[in-house]
C-alpha atoms as a PDB file:
ATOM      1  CA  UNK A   1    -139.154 137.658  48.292  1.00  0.00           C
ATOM      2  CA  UNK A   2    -137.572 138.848  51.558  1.00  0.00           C
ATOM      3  CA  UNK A   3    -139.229 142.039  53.672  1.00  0.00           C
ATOM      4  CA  UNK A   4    -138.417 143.140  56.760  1.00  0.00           C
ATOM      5  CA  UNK A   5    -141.992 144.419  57.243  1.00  0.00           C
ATOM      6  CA  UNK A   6    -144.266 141.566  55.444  1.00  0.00           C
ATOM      7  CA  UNK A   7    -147.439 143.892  56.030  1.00  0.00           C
ATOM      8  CA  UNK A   8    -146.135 147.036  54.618  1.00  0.00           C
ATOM      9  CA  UNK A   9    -144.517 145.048  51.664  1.00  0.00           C
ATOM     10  CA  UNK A  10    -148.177 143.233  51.092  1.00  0.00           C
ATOM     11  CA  UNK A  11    -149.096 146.464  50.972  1.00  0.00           C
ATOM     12  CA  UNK A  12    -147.656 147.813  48.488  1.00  0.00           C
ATOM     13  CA  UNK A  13    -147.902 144.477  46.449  1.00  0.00           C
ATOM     14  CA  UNK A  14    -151.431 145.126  46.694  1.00  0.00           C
ATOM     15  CA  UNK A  15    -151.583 148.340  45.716  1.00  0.00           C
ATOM     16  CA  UNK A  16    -149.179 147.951  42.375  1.00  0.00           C
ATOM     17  CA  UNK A  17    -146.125 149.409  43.813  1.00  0.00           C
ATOM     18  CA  UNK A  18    -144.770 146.115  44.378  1.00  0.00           C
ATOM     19  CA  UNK A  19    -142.754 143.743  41.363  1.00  0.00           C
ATOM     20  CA  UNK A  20    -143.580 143.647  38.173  1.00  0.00           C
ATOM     21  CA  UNK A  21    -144.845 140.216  38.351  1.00  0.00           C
ATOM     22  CA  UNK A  22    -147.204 141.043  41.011  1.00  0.00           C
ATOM     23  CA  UNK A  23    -148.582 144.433  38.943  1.00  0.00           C
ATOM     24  CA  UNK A  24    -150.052 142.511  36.508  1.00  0.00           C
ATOM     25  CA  UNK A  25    -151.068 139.519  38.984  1.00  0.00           C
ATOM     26  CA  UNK A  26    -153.415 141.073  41.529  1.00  0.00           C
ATOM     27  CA  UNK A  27    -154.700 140.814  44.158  1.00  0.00           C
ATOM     28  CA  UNK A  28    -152.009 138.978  45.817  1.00  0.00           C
ATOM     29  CA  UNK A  29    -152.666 136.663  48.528  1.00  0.00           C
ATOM     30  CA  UNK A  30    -150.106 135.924  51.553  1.00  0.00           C
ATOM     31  CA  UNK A  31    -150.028 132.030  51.466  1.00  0.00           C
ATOM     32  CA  UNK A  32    -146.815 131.505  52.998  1.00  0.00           C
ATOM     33  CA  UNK A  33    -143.629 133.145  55.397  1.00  0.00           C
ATOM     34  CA  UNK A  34    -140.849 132.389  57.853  1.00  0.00           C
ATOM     35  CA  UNK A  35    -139.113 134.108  60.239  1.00  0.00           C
ATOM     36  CA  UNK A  36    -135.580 134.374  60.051  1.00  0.00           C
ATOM     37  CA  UNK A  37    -132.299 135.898  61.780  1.00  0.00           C
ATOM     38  CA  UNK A  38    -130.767 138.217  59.331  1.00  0.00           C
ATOM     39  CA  UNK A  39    -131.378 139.249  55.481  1.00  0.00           C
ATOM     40  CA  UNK A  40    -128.242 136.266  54.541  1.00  0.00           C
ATOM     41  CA  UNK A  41    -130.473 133.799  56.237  1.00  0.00           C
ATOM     42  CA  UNK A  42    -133.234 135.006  54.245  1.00  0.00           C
ATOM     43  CA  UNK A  43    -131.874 135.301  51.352  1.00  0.00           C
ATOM     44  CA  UNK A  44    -130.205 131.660  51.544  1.00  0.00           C
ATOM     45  CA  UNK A  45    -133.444 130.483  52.302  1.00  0.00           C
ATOM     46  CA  UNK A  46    -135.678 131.732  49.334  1.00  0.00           C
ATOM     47  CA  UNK A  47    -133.112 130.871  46.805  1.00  0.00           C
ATOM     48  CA  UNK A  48    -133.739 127.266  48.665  1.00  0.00           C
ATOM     49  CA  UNK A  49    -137.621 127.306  48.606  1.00  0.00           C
ATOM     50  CA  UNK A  50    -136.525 128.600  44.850  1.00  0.00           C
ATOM     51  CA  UNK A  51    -134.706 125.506  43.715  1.00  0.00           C
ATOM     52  CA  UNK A  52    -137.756 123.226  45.368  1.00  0.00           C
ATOM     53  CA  UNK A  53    -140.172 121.738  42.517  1.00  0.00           C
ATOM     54  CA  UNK A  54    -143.639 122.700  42.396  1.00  0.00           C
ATOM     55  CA  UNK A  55    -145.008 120.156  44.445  1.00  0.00           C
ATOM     56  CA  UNK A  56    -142.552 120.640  47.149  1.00  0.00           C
ATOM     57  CA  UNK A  57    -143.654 123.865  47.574  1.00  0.00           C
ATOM     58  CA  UNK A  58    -147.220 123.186  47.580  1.00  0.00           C
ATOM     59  CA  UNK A  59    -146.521 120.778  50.414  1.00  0.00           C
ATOM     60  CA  UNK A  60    -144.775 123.879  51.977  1.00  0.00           C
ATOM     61  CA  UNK A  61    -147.833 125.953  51.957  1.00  0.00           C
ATOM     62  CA  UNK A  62    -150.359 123.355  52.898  1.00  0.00           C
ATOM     63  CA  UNK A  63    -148.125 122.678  55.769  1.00  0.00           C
ATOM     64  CA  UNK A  64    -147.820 126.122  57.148  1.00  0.00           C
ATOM     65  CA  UNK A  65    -151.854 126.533  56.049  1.00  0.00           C
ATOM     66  CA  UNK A  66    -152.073 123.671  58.644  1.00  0.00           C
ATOM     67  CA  UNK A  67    -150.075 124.832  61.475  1.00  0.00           C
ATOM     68  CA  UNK A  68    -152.030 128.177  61.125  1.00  0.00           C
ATOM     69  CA  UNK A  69    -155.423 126.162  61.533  1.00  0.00           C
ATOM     70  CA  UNK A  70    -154.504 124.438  65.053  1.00  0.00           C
END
């Protein structure tokens, strides 16, 4: 999902405020995010990272696990 405020939305992911997926999926875990421009950026983005297959997307978050670790 998209959040202006990653922390806050974590938050309230965490706390069972957040989607319905994540309600009955705690405790969530931050593994990935990007910065973007605007909320169409954003938007066009996740529907991309959406349409990626599974392993593509692993390979997203190992990357960015990576860069974090340097």
């Amino acid at each position: 999902g998209i959040a202006a405020d990653v922390k806050k939305r974590l938050r309230q992911h965490q706390s069972g405020a957040g989607a319905k997926y994540t309600r009955s999926h705690l405790p969530v875990t931050l593994v990935y995010q990007e910065c973007l421009p605007d909320k169409p950026a954003a938007l066009r983005r996740e529907y991309a990272i959406k349409q990626l297959p599974r392993a593509k997307k692993l390979q997203l978050v190992a990357e960015y696990q990576h860069s974090l670790t340097k």
